[in-house]
Protein backbone atom coordinates (compact mmCIF):
# COMPACT_ATOMS: atom_id res chain seq x y z
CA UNK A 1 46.99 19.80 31.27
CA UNK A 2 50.49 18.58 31.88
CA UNK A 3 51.98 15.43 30.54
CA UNK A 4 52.17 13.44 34.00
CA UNK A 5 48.74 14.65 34.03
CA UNK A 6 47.13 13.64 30.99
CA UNK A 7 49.25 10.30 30.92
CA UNK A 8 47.40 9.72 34.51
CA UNK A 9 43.89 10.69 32.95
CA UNK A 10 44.76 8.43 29.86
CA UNK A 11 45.76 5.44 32.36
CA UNK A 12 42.45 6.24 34.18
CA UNK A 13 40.62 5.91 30.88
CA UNK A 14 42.06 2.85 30.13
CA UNK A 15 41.16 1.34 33.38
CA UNK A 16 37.67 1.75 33.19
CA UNK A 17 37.55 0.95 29.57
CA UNK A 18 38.72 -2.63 30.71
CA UNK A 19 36.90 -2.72 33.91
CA UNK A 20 33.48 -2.16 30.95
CA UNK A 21 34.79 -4.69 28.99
CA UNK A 22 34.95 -7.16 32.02
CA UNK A 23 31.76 -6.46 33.18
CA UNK A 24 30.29 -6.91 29.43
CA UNK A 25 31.48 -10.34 29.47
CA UNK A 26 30.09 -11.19 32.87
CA UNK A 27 27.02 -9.69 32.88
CA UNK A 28 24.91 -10.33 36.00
CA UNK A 29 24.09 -7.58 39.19
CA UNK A 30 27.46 -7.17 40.07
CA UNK A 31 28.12 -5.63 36.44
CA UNK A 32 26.13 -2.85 36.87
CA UNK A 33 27.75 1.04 36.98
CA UNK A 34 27.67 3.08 40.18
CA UNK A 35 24.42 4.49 41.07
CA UNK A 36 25.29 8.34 39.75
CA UNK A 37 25.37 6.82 36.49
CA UNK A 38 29.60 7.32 36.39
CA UNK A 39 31.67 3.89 35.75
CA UNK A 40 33.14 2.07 38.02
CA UNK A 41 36.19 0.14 37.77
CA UNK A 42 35.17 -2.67 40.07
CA UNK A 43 34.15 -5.94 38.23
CA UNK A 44 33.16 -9.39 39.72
CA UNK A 45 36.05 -12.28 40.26
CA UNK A 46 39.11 -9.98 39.15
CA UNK A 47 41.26 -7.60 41.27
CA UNK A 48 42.49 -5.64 38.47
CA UNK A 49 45.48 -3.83 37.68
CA UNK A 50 46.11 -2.36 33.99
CA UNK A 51 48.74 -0.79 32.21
CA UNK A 52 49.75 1.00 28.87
CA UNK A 53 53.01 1.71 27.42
CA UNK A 54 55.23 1.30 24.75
CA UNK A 55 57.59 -1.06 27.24
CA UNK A 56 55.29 -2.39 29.93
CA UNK A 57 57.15 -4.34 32.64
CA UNK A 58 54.85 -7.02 33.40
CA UNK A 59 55.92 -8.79 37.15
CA UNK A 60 55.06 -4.92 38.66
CA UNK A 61 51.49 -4.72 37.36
CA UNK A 62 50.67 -8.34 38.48
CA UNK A 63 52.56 -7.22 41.80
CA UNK A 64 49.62 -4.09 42.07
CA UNK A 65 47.22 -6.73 41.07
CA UNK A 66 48.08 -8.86 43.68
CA UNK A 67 48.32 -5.63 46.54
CA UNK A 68 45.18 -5.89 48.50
CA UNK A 69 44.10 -8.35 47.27
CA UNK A 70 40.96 -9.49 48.23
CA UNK A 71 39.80 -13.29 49.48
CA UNK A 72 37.06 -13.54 46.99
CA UNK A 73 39.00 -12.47 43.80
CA UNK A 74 42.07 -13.39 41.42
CA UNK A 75 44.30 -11.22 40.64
CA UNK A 76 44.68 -10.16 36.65
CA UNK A 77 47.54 -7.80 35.25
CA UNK A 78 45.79 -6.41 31.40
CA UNK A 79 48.95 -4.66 29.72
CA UNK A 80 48.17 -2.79 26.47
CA UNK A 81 52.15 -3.09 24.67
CA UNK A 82 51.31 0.33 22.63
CA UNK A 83 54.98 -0.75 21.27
CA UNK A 84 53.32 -4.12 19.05
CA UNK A 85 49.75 -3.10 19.18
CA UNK A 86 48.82 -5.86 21.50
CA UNK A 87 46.80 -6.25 24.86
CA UNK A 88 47.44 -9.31 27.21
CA UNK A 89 46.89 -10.40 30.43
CA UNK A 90 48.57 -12.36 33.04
CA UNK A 91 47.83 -13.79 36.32
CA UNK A 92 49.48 -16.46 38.47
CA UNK A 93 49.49 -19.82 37.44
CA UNK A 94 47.14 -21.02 40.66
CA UNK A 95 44.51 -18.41 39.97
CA UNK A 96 44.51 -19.65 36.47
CA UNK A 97 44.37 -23.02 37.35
CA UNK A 98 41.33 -22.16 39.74
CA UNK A 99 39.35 -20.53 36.58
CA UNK A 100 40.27 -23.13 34.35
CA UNK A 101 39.08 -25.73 36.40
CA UNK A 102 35.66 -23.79 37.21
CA UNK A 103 35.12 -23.27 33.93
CA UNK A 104 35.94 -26.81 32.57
CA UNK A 105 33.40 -28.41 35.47
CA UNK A 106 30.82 -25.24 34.01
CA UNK A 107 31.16 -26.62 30.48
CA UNK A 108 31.34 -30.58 31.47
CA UNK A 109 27.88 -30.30 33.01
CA UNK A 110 26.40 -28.19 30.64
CA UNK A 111 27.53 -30.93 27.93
CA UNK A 112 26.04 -33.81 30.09
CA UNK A 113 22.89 -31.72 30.30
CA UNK A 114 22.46 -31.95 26.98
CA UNK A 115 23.71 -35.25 26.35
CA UNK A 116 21.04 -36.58 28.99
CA UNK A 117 18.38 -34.11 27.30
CA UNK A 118 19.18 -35.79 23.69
CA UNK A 119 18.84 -39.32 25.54
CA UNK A 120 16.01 -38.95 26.89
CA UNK A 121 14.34 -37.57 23.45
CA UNK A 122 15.62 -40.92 21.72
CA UNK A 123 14.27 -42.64 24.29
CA UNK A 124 10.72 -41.85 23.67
């Protein structure tokens, strides 16, 4: 195997690695892998690009994430820095906004759930 060609199979691994780690942290029927048992690197809400290197420019993978992008997903740049040991993401401040506020109306009703569930046990 060639360099080009085993840093392309190495990239490869990494995408799928964080496409599995995705899905493990929204797990649900979209999670699932393919059907001939290999992984896929599709995972539910994100359009994903990745990236490792020791000096990863990080505008060019948000750029691929944001390529194609379909209308049902955000996209999400996750940049391993092999350099400082460190893995990040990025995405544009309006798709963050949009999964902030999803999540914050998520956990606001889940905490008046159970404040109206304690209530209601005082109450009898």
């Amino acid at each position: 195997m060639r360099m080009s060609e085993a840093c392309r199979h190495r990239a490869a691994l990494w995408h799928l690695q964080v496409a599995k780690l995705l899905r493990d942290a929204m797990p649900g029927p979209n999670s699932a892998a393919c059907a001939d048992g290999e992984l896929d690197a599709e995972v539910p809400v994100f359009h994903v690009a990745t990236r490792t290197s020791k000096l990863p420019h990080v505008r060019s993978v948000l750029r691929e994430a944001q390529k194609g992008l379909p209308l049902d997903r955000l996209p999400l740049a996750v940049i391993k820095d092999e350099r400082h040991q460190q893995t990040f993401v990025a995405m544009p401040l309006d798709s963050f906004l949009l999964l902030v506020s999803g999540w914050w109306a998520a956990t606001r009703s889940a905490d008046e759930g159970a404040i109206e569930t304690s209530s209601q046990e005082a109450g009898e």
